[in-house]
C-alpha atoms as a PDB file:
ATOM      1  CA  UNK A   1     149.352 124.768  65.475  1.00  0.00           C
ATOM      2  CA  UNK A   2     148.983 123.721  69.219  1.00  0.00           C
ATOM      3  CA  UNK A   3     146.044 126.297  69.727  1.00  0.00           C
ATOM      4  CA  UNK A   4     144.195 125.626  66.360  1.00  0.00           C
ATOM      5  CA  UNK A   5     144.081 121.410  67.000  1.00  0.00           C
ATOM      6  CA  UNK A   6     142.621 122.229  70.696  1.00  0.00           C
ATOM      7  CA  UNK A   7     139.838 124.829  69.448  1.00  0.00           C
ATOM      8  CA  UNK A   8     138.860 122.203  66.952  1.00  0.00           C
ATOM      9  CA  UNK A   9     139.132 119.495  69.640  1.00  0.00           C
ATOM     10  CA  UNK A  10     136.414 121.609  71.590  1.00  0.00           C
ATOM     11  CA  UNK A  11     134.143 122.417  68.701  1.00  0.00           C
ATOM     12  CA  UNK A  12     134.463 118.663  68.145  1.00  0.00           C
ATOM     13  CA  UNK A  13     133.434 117.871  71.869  1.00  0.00           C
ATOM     14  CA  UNK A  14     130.580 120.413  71.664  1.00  0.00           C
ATOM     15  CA  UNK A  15     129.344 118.759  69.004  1.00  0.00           C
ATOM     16  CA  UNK A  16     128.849 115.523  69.849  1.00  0.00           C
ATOM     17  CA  UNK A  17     127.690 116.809  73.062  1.00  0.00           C
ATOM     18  CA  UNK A  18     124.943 118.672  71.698  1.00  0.00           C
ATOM     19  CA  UNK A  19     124.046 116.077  69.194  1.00  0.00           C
ATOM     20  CA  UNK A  20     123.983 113.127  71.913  1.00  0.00           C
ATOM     21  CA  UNK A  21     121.539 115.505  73.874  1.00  0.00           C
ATOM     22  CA  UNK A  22     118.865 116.022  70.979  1.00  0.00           C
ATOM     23  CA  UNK A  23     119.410 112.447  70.053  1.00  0.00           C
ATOM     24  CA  UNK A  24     117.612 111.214  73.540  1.00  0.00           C
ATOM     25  CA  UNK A  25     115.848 114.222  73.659  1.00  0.00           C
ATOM     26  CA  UNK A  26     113.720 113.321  71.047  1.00  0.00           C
ATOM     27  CA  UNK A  27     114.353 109.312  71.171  1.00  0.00           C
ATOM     28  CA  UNK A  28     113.799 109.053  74.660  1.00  0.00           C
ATOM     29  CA  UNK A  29     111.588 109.582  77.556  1.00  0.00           C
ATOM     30  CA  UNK A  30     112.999 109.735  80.821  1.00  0.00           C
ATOM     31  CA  UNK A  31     109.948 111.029  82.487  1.00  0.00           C
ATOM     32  CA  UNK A  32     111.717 113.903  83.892  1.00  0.00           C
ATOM     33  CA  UNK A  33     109.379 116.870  84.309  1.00  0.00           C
ATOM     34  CA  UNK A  34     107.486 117.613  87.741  1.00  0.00           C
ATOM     35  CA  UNK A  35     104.389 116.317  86.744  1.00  0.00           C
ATOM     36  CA  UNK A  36     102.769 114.149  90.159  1.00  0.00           C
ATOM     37  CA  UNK A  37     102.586 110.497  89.598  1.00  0.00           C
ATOM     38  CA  UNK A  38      99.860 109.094  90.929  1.00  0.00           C
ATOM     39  CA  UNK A  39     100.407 107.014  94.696  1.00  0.00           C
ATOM     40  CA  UNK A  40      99.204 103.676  93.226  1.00  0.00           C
ATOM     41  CA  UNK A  41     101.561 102.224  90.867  1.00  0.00           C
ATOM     42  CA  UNK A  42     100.162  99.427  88.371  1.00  0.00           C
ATOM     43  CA  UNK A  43      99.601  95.970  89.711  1.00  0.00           C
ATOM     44  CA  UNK A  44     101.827  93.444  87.603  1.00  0.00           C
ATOM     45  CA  UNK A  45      99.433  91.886  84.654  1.00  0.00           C
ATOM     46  CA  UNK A  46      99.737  88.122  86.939  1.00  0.00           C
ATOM     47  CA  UNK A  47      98.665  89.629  89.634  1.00  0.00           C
ATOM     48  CA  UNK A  48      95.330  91.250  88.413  1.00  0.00           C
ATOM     49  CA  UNK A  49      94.561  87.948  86.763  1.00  0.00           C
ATOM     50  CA  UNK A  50      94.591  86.391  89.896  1.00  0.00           C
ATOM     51  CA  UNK A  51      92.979  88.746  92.246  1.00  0.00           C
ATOM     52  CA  UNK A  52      89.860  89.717  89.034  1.00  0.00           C
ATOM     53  CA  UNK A  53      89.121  85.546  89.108  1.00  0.00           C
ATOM     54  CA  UNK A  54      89.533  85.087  93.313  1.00  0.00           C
ATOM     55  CA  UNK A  55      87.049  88.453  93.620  1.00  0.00           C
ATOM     56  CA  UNK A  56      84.839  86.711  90.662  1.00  0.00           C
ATOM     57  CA  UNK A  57      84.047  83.349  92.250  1.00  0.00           C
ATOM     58  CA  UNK A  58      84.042  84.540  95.850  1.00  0.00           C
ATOM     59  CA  UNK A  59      81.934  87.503  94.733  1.00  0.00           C
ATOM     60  CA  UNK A  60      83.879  90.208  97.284  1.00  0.00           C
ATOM     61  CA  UNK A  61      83.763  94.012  96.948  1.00  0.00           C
ATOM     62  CA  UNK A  62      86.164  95.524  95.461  1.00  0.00           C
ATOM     63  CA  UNK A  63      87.553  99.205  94.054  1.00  0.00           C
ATOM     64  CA  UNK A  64      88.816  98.984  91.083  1.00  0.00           C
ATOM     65  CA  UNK A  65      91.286 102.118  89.441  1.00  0.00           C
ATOM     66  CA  UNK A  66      91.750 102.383  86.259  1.00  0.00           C
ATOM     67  CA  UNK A  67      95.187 103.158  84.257  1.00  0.00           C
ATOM     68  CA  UNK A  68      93.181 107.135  83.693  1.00  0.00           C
ATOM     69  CA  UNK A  69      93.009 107.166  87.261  1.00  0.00           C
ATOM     70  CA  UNK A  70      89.135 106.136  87.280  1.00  0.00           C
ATOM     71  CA  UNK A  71      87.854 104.607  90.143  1.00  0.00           C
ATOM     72  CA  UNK A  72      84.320 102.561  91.018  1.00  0.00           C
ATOM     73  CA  UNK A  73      83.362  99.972  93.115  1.00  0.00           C
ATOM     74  CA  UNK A  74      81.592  97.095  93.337  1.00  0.00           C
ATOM     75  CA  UNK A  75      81.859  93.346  92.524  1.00  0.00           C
ATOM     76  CA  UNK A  76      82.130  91.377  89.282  1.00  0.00           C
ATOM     77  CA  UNK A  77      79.248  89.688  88.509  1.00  0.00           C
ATOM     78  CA  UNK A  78      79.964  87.722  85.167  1.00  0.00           C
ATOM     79  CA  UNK A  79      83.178  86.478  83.420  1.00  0.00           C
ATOM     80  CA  UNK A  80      83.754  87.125  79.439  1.00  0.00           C
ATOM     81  CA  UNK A  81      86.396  85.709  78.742  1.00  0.00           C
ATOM     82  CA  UNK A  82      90.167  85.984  80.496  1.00  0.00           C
ATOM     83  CA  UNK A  83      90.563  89.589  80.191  1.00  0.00           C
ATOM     84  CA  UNK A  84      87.342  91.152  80.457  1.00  0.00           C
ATOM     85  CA  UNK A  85      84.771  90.923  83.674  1.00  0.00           C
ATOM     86  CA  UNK A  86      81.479  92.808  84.036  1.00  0.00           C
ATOM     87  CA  UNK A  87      81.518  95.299  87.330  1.00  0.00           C
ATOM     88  CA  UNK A  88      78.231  95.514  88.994  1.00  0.00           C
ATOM     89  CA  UNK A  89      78.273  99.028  90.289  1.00  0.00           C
ATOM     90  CA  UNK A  90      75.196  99.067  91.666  1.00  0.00           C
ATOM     91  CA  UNK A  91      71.400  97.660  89.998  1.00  0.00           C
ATOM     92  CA  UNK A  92      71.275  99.909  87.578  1.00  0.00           C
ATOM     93  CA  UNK A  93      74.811 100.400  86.402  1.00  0.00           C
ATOM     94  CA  UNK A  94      77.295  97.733  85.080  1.00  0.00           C
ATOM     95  CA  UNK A  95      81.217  98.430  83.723  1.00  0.00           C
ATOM     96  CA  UNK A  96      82.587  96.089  81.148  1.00  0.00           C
ATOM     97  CA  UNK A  97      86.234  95.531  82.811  1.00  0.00           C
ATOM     98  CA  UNK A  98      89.428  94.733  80.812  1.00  0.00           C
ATOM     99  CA  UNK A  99      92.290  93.932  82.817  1.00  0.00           C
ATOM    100  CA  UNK A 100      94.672  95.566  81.075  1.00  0.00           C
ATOM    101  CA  UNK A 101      93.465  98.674  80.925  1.00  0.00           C
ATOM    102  CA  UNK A 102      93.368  98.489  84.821  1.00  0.00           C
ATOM    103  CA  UNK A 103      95.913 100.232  87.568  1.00  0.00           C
ATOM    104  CA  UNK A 104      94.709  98.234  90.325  1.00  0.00           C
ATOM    105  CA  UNK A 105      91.905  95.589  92.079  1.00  0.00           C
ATOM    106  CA  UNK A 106      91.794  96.512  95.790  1.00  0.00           C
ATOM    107  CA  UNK A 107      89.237  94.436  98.526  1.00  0.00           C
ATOM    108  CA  UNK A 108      86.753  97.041 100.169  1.00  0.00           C
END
């Protein structure tokens, strides 16, 4: 009787085991793979509302990266409306800008 409860007691243990590890398997992701993350981690949300209006009215150079790694530079020449800034690449090229689709505003 002793060696039947603990064989059930293990199939038990397996079990839930097993199921825990398909539960956050698919529920879950902890970013585990080896994939490289990128060295520039996104600015908090705050922060690029701040530095997009300071580079707007004192009209500096800057690089912005985008969150698909996309970078240009150049200064923002017009405001839209709290989220979105036009990029003046150079004369003939202009970038609408939403802040939250960007990584990062960096000064040149």
């Amino acid at each position: 009787m002793q060696l039947r409860q603990q064989h059930l007691s293990n199939t038990f243990t397996k079990n839930i085991i097993n199921n825990t590890a398909k539960f956050i398997d698919r529920n879950f992701d902890f970013n585990m793979d080896s994939k490289s993350v990128s060295q520039i981690k996104q600015m908090p949300i705050k922060q690029l509302f701040i530095f997009a209006k300071q580079s707007f009215q004192k009209q500096y150079y800057i690089n912005v990266t985008m969150v698909n790694e996309e970078s240009m530079q150049g200064k923002l020449i017009k405001r839209i409306n709290a989220n979105k800034y036009i990029l003046e690449v150079n004369k003939n090229l202009f970038q609408i800008i939403d802040l939250k689709n960007l990584k990062s505003i960096n000064l040149i």
